[in-house]
PDB file of N, CA and C in Angstrom:
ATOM      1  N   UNK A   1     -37.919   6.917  -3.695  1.00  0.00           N
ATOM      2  CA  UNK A   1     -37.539   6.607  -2.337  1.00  0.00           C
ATOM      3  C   UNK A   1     -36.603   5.397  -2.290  1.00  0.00           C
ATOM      4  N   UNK A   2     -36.696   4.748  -2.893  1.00  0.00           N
ATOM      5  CA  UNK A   2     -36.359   3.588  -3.211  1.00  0.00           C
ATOM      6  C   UNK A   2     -34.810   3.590  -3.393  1.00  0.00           C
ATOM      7  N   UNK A   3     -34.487   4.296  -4.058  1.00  0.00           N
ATOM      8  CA  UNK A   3     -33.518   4.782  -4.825  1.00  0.00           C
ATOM      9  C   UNK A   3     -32.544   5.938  -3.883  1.00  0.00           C
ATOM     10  N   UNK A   4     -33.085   6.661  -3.230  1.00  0.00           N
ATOM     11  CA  UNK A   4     -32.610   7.112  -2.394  1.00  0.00           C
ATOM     12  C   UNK A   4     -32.121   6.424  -0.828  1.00  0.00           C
ATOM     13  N   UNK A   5     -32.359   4.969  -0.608  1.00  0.00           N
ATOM     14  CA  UNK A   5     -32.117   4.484   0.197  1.00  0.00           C
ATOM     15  C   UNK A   5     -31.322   3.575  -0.076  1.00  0.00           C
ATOM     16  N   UNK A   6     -31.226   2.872  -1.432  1.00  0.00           N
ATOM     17  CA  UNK A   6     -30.170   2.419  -2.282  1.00  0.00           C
ATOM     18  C   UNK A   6     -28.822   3.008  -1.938  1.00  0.00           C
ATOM     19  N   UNK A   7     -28.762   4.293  -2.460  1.00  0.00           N
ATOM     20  CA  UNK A   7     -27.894   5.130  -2.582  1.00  0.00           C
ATOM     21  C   UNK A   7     -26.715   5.544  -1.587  1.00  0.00           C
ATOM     22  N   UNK A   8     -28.325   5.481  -0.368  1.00  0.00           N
ATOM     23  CA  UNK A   8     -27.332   5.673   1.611  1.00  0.00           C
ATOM     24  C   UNK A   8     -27.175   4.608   1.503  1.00  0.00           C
ATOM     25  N   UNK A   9     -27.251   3.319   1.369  1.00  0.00           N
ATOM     26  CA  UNK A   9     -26.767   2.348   1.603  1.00  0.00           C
ATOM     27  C   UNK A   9     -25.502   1.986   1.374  1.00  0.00           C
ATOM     28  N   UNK A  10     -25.306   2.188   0.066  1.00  0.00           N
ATOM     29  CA  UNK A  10     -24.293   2.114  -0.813  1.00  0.00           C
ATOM     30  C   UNK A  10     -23.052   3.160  -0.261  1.00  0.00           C
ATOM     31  N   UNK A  11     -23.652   4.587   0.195  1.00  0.00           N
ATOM     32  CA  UNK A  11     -22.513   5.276   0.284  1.00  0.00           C
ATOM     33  C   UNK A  11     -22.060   4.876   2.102  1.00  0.00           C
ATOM     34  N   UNK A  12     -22.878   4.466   2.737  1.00  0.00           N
ATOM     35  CA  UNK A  12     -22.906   3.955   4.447  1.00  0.00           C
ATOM     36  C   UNK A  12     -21.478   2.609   4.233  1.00  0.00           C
ATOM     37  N   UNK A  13     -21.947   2.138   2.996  1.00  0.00           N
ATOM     38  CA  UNK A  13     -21.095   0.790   3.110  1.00  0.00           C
ATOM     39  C   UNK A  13     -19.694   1.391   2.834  1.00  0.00           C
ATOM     40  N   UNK A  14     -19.270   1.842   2.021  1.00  0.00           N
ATOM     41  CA  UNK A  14     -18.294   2.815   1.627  1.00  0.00           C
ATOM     42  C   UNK A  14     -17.874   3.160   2.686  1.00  0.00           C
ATOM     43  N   UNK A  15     -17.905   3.991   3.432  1.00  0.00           N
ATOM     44  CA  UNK A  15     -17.924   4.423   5.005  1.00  0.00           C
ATOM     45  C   UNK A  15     -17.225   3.635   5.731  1.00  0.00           C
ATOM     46  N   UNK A  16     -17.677   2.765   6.029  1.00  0.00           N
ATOM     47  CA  UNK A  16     -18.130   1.620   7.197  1.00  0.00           C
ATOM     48  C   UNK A  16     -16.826   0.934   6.310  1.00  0.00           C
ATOM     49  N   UNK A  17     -16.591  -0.010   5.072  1.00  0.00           N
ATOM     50  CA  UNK A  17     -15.306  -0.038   4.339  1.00  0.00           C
ATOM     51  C   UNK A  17     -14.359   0.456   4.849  1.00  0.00           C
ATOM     52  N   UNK A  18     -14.227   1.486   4.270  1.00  0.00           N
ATOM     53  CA  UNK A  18     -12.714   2.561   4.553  1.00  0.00           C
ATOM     54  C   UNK A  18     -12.435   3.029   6.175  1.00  0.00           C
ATOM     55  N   UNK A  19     -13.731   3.052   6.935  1.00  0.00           N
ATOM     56  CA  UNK A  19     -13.173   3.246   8.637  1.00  0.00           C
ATOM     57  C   UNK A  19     -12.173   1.754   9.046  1.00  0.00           C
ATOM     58  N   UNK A  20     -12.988   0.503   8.664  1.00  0.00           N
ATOM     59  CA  UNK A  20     -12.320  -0.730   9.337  1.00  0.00           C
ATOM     60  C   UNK A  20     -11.315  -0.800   8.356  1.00  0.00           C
ATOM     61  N   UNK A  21     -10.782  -0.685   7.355  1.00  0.00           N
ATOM     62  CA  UNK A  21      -8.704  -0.698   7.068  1.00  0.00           C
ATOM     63  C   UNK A  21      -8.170  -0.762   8.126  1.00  0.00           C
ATOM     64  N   UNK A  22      -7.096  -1.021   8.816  1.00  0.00           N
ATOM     65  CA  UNK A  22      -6.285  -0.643   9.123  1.00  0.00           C
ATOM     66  C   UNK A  22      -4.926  -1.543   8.421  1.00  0.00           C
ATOM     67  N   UNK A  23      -4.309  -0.747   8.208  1.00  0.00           N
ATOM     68  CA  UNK A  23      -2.847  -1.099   7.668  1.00  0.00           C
ATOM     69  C   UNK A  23      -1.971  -1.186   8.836  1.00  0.00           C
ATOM     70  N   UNK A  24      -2.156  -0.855   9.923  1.00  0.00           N
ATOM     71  CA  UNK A  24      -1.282  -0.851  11.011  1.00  0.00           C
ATOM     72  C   UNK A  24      -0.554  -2.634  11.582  1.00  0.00           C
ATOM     73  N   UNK A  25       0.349  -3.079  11.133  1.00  0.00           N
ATOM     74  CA  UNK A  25       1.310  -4.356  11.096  1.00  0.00           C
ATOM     75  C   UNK A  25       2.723  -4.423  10.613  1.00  0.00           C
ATOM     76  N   UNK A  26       2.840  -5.654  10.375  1.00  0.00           N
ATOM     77  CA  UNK A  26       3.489  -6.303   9.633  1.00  0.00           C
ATOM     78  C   UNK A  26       3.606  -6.730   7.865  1.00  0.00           C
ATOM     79  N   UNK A  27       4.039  -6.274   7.156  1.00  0.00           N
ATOM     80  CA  UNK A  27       3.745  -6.790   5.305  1.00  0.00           C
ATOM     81  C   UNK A  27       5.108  -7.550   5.142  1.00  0.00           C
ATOM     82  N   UNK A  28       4.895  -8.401   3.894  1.00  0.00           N
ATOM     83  CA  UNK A  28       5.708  -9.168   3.543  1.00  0.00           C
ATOM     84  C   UNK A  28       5.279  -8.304   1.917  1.00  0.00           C
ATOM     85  N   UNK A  29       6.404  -7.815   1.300  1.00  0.00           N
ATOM     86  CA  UNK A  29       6.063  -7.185   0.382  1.00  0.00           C
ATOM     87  C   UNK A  29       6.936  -7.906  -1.061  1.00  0.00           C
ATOM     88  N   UNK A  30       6.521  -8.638  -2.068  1.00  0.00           N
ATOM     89  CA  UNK A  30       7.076  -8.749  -3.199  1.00  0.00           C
ATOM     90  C   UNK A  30       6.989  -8.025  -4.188  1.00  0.00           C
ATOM     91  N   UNK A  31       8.029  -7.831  -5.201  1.00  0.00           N
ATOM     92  CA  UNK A  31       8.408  -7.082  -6.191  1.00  0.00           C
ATOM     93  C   UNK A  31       8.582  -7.747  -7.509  1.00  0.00           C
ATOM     94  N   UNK A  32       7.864  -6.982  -8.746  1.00  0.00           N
ATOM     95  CA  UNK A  32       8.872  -7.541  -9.598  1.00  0.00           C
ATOM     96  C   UNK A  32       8.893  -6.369 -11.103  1.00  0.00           C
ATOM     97  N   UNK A  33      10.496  -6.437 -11.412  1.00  0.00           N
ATOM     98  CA  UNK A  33      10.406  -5.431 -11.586  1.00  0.00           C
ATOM     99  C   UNK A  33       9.666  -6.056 -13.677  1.00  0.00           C
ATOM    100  N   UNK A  34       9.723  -4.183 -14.347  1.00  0.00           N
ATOM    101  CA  UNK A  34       9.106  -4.821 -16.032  1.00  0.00           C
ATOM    102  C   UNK A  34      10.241  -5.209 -16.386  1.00  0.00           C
ATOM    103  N   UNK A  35      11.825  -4.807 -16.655  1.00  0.00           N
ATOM    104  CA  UNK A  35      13.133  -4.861 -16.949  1.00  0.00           C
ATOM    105  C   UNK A  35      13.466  -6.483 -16.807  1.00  0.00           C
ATOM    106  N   UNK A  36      12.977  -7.199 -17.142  1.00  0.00           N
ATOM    107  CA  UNK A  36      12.791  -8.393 -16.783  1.00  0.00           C
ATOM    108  C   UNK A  36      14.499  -8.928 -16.284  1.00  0.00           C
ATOM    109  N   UNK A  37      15.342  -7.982 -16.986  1.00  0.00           N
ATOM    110  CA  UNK A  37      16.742  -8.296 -16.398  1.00  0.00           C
ATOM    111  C   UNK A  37      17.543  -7.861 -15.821  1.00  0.00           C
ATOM    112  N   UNK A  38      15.997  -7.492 -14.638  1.00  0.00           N
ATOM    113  CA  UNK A  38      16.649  -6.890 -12.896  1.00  0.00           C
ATOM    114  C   UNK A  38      16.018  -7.778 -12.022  1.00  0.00           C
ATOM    115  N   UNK A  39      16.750  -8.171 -11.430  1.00  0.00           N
ATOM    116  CA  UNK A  39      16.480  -8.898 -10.089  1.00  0.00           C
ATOM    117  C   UNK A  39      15.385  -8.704  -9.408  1.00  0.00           C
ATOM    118  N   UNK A  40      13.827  -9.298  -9.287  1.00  0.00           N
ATOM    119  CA  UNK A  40      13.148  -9.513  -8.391  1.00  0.00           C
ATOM    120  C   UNK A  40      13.120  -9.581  -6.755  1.00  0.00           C
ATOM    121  N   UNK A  41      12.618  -9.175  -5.895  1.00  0.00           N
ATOM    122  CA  UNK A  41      12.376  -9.909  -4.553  1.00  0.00           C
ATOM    123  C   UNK A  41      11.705  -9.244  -3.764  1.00  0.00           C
ATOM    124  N   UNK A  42      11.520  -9.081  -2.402  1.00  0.00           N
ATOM    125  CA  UNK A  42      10.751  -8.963  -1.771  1.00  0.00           C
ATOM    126  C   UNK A  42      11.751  -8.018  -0.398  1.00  0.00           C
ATOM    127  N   UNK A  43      11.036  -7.985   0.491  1.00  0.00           N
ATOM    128  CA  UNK A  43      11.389  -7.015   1.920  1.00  0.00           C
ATOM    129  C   UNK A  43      10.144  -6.815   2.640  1.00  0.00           C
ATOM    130  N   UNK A  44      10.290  -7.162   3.968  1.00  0.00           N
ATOM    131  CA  UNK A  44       9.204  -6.677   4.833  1.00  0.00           C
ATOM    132  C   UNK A  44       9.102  -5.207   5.385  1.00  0.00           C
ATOM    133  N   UNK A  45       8.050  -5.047   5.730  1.00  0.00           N
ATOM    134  CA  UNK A  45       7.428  -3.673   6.418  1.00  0.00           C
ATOM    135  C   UNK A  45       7.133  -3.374   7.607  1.00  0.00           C
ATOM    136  N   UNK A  46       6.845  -2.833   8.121  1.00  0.00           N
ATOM    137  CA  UNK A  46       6.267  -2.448   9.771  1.00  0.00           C
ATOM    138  C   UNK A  46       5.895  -1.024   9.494  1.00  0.00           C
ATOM    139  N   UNK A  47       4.155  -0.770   9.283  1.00  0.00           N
ATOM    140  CA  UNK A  47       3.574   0.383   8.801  1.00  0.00           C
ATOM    141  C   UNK A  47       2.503   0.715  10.408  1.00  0.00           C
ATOM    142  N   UNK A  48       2.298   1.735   9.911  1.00  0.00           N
ATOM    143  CA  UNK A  48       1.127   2.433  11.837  1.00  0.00           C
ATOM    144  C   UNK A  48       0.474   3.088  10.873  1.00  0.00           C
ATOM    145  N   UNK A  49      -0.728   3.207  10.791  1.00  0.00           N
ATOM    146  CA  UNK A  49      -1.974   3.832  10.699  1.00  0.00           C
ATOM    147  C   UNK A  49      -2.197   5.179  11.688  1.00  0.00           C
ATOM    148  N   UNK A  50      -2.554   5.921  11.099  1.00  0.00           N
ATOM    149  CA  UNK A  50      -3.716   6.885  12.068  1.00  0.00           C
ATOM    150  C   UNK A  50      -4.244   8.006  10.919  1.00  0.00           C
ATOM    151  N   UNK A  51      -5.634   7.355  10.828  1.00  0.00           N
ATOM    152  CA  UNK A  51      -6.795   7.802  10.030  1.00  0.00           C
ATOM    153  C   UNK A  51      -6.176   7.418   8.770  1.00  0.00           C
ATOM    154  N   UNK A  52      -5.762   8.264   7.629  1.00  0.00           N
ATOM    155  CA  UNK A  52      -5.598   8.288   6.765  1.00  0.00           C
ATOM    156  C   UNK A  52      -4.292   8.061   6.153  1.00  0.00           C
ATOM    157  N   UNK A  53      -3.326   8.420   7.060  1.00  0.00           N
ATOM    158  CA  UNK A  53      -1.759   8.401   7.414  1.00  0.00           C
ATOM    159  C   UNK A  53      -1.222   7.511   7.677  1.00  0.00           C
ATOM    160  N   UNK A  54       0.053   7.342   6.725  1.00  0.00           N
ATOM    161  CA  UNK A  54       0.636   5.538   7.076  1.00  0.00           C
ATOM    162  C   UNK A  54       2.186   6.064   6.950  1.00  0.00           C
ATOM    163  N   UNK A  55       2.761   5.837   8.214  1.00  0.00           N
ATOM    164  CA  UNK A  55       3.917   5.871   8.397  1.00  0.00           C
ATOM    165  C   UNK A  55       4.839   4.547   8.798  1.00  0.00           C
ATOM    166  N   UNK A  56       5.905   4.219   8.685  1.00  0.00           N
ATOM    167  CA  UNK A  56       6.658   3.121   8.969  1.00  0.00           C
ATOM    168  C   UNK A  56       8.080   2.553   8.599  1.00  0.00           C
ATOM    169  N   UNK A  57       8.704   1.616   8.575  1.00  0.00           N
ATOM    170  CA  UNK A  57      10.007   1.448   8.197  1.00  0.00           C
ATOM    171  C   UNK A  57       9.659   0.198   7.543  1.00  0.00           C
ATOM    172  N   UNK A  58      10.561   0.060   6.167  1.00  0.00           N
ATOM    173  CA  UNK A  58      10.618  -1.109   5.697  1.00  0.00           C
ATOM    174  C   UNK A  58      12.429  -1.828   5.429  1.00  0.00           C
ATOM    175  N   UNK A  59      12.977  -2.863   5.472  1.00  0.00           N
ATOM    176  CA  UNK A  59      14.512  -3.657   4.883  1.00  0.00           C
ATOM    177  C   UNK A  59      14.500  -3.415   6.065  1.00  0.00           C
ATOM    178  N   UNK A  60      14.264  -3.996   7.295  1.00  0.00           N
ATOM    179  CA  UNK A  60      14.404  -3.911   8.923  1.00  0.00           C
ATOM    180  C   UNK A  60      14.809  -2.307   8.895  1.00  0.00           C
ATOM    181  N   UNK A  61      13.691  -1.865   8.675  1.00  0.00           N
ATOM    182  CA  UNK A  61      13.793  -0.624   9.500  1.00  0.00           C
ATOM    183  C   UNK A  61      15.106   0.614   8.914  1.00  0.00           C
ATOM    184  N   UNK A  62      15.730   0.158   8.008  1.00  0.00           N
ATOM    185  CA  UNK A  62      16.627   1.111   7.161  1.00  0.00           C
ATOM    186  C   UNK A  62      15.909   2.363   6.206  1.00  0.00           C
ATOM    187  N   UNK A  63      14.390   1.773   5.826  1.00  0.00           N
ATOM    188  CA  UNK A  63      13.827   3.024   4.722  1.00  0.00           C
ATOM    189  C   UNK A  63      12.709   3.118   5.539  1.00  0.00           C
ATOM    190  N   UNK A  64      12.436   4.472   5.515  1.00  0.00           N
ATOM    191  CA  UNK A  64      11.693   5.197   5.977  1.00  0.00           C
ATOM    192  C   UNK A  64      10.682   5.230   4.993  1.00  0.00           C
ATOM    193  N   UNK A  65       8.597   5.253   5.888  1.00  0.00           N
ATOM    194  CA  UNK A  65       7.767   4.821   4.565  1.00  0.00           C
ATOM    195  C   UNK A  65       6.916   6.117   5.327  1.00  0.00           C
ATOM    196  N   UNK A  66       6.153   6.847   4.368  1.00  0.00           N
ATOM    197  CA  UNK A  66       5.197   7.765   4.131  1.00  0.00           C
ATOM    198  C   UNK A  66       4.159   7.451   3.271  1.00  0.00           C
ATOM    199  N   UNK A  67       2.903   7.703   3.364  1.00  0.00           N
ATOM    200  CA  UNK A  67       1.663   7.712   2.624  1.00  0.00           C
ATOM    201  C   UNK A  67       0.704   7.831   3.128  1.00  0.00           C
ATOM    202  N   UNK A  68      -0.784   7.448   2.113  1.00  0.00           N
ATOM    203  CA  UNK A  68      -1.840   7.521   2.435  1.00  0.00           C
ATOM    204  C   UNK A  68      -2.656   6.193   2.397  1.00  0.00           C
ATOM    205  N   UNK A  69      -3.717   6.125   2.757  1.00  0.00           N
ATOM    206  CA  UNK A  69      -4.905   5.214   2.361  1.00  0.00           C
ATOM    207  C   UNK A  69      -5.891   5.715   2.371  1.00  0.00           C
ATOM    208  N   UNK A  70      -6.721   6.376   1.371  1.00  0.00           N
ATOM    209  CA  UNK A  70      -8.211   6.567   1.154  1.00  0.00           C
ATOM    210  C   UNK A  70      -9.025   5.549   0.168  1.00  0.00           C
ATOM    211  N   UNK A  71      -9.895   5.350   1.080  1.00  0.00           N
ATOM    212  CA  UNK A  71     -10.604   4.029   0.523  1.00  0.00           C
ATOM    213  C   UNK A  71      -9.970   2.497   0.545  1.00  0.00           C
ATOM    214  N   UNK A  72     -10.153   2.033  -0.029  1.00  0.00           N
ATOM    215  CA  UNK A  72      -9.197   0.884  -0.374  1.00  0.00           C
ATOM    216  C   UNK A  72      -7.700   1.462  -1.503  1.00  0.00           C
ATOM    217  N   UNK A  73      -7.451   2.567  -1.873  1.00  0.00           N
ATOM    218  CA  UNK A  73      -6.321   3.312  -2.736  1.00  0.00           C
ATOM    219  C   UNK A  73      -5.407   3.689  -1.633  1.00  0.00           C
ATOM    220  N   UNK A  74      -4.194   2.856  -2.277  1.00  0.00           N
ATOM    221  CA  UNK A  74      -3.385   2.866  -1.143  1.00  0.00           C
ATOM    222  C   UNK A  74      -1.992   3.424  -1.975  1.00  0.00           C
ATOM    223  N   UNK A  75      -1.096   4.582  -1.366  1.00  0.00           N
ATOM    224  CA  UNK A  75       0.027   5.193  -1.810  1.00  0.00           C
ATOM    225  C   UNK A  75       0.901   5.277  -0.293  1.00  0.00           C
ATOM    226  N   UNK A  76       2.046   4.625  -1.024  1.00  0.00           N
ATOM    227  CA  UNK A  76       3.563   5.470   0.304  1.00  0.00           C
ATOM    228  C   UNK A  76       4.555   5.425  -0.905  1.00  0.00           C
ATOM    229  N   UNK A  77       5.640   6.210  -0.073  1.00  0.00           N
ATOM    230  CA  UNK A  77       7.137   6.291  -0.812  1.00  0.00           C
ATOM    231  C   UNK A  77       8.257   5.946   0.466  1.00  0.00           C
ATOM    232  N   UNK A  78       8.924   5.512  -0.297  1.00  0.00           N
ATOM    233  CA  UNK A  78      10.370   4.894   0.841  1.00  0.00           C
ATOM    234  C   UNK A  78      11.671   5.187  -0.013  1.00  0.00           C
ATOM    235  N   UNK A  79      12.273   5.595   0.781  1.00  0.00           N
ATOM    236  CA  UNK A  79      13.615   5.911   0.313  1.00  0.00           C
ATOM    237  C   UNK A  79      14.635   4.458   0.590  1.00  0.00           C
ATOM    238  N   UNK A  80      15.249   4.053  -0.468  1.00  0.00           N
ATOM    239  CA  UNK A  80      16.175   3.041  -0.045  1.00  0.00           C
ATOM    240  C   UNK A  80      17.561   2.637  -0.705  1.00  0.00           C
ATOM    241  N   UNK A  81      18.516   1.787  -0.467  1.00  0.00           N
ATOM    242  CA  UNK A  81      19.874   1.492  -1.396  1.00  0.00           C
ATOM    243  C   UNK A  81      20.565   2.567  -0.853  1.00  0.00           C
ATOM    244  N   UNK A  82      21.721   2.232  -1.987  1.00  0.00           N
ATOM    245  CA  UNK A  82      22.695   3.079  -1.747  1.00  0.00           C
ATOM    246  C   UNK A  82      22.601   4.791  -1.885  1.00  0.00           C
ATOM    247  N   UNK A  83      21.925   4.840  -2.713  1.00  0.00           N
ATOM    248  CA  UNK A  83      21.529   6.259  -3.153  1.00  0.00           C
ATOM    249  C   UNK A  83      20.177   6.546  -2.852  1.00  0.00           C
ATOM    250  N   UNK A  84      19.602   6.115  -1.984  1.00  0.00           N
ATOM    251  CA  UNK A  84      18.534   6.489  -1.221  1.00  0.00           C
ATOM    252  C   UNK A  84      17.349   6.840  -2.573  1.00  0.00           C
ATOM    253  N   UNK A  85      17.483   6.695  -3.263  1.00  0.00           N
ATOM    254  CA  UNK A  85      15.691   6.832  -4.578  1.00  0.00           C
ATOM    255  C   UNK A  85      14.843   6.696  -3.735  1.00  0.00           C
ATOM    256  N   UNK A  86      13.540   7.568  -3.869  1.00  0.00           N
ATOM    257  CA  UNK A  86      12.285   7.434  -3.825  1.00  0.00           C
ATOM    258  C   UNK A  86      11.441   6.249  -4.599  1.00  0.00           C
ATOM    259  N   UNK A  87      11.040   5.235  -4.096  1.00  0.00           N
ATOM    260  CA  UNK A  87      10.364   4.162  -4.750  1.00  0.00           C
ATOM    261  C   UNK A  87       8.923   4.986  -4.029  1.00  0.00           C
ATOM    262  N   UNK A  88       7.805   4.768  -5.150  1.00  0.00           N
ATOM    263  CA  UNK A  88       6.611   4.845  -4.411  1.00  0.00           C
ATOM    264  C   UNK A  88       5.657   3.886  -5.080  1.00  0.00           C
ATOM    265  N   UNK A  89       5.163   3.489  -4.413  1.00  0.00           N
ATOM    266  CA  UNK A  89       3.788   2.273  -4.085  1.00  0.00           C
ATOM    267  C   UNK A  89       2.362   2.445  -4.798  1.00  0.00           C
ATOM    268  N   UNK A  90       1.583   2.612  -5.364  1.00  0.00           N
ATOM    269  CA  UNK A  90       0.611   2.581  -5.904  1.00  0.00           C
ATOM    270  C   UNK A  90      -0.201   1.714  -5.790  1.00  0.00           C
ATOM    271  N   UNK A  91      -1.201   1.394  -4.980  1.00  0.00           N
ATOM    272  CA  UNK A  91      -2.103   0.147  -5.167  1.00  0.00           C
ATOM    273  C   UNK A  91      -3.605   0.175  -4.758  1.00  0.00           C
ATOM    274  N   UNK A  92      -3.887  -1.142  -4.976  1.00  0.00           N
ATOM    275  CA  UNK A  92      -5.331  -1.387  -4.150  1.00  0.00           C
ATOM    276  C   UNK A  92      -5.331  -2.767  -2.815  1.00  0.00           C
ATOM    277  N   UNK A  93      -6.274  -2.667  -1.793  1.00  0.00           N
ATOM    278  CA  UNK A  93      -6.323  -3.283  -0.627  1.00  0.00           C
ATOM    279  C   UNK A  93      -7.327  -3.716  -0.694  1.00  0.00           C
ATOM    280  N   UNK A  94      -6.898  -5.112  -0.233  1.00  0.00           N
ATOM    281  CA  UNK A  94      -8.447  -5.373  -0.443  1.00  0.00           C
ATOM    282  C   UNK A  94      -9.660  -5.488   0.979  1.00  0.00           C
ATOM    283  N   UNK A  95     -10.798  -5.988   0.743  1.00  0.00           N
ATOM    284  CA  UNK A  95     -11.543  -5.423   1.648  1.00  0.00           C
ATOM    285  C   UNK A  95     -11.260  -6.256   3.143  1.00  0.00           C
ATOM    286  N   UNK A  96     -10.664  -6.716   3.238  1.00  0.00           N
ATOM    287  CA  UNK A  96     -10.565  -6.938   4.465  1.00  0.00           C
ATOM    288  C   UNK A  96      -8.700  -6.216   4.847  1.00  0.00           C
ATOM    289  N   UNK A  97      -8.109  -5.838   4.451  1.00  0.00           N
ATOM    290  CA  UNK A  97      -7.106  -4.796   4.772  1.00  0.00           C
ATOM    291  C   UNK A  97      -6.058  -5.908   5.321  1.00  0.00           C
ATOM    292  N   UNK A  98      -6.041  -7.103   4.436  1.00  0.00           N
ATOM    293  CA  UNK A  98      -4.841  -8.080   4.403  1.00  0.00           C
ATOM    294  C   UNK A  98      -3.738  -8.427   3.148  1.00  0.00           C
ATOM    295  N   UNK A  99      -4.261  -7.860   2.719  1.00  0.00           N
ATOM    296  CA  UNK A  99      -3.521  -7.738   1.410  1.00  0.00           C
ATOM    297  C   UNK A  99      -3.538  -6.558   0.449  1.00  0.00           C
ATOM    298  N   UNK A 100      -2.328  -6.254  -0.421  1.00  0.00           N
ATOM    299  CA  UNK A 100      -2.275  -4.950  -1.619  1.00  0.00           C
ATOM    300  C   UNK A 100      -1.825  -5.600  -2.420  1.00  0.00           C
ATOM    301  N   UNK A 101      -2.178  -4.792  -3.436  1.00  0.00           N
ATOM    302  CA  UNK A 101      -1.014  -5.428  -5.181  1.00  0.00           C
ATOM    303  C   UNK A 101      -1.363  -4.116  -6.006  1.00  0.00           C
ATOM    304  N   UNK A 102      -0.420  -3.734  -6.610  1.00  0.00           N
ATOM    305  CA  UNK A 102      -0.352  -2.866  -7.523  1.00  0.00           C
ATOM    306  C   UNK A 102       0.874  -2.158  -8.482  1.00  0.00           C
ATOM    307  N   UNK A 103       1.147  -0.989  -8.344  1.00  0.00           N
ATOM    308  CA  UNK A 103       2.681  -0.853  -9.555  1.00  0.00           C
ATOM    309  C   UNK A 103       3.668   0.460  -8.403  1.00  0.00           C
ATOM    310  N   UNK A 104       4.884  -0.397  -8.708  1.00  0.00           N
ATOM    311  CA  UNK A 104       5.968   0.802  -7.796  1.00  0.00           C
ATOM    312  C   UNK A 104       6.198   1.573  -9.122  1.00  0.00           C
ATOM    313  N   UNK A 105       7.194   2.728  -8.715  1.00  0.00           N
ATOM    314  CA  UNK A 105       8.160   3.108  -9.638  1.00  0.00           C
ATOM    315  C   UNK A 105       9.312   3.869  -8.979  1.00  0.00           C
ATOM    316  N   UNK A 106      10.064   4.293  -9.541  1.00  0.00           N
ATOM    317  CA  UNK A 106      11.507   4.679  -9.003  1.00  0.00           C
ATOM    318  C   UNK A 106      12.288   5.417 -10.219  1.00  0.00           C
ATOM    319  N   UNK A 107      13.154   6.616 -10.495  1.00  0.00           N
ATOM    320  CA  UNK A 107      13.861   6.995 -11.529  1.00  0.00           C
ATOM    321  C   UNK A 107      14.098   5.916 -12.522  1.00  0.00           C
ATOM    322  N   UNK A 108      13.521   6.101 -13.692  1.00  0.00           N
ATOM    323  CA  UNK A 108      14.179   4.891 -14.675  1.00  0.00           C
ATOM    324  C   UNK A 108      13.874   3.625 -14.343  1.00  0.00           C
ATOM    325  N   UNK A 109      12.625   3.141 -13.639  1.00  0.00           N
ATOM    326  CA  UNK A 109      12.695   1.651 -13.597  1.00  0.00           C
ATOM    327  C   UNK A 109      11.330   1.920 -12.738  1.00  0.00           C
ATOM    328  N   UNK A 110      10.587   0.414 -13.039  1.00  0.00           N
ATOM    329  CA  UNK A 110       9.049   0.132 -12.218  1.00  0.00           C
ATOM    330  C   UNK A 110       9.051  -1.045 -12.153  1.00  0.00           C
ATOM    331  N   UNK A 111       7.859  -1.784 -12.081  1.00  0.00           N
ATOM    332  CA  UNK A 111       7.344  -2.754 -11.812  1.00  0.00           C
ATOM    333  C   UNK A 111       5.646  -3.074 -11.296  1.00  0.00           C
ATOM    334  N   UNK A 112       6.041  -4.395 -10.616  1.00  0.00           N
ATOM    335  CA  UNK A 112       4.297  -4.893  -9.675  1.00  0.00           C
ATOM    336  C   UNK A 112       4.716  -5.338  -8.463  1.00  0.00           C
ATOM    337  N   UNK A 113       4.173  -4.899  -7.443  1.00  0.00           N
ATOM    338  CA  UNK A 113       4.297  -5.836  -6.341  1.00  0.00           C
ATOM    339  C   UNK A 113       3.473  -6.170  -5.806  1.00  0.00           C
ATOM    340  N   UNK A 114       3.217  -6.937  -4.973  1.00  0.00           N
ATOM    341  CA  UNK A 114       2.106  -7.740  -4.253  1.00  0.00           C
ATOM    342  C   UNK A 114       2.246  -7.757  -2.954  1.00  0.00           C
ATOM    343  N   UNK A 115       1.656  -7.402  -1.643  1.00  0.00           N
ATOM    344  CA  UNK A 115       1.978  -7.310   0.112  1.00  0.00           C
ATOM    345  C   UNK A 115       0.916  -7.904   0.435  1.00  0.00           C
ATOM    346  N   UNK A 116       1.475  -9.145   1.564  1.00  0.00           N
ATOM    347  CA  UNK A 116       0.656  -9.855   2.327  1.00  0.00           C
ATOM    348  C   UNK A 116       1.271  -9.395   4.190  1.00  0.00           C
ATOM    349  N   UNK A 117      -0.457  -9.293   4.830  1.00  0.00           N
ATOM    350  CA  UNK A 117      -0.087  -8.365   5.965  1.00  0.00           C
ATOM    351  C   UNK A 117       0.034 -10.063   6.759  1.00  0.00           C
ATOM    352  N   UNK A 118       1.119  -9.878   7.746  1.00  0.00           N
ATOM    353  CA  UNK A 118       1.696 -11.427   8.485  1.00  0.00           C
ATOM    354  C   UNK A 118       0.328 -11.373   9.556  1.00  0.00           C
TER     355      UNK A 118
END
């Protein structure tokens, strides 16, 4: 019994976790790439939530952002530059849904970035 109430607990918290996310703001997003001799930096975001779905614009609103968030596992892709590449996002959030860090990638090139929500 014991063990079985453990268990709801554990999976209730989980739950109760992943409902309060919301990603819906502002990010200040840094980059950096492994190529150590490519240019680093950063660009903000403006992402909307609904449920699971994260849509938004990031470089004031020039790239268009798509993804998900299940759980604290957080994925989008944005198209950006001159030749519009797919960069996509890979990360984790943490539990209070103010911060991510994890690994981009893009044709031929990746990195880490780190997003703090303003």
């Amino acid at each position: 019994m014991k063990r079985l109430c453990a268990a709801l607990f554990t999976g209730l918290t989980v739950v109760v976790l992943a409902a309060a996310l919301d990603l819906t703001g502002k990010w200040d997003v840094e980059f950096i790439f492994d190529d150590r001799g490519l240019g680093d930096g950063g660009f903000d975001c403006a992402l909307k939530q609904d449920a699971e779905q994260l849509t938004g614009t990031c470089s004031d609103g020039t790239a268009p952002v798509t993804g998900e968030l299940k759980g604290q596992n957080v994925s989008w892709r944005m198209k950006a530059g001159v030749t519009q590449e797919t960069i996509t996002f890979t990360g984790i959030v943490n539990e209070a849904g103010t911060s991510m860090k994890g690994r981009f990638s893009m044709p031929g090139k990746g990195g880490s970035f780190v997003a703090a929500k303003e």
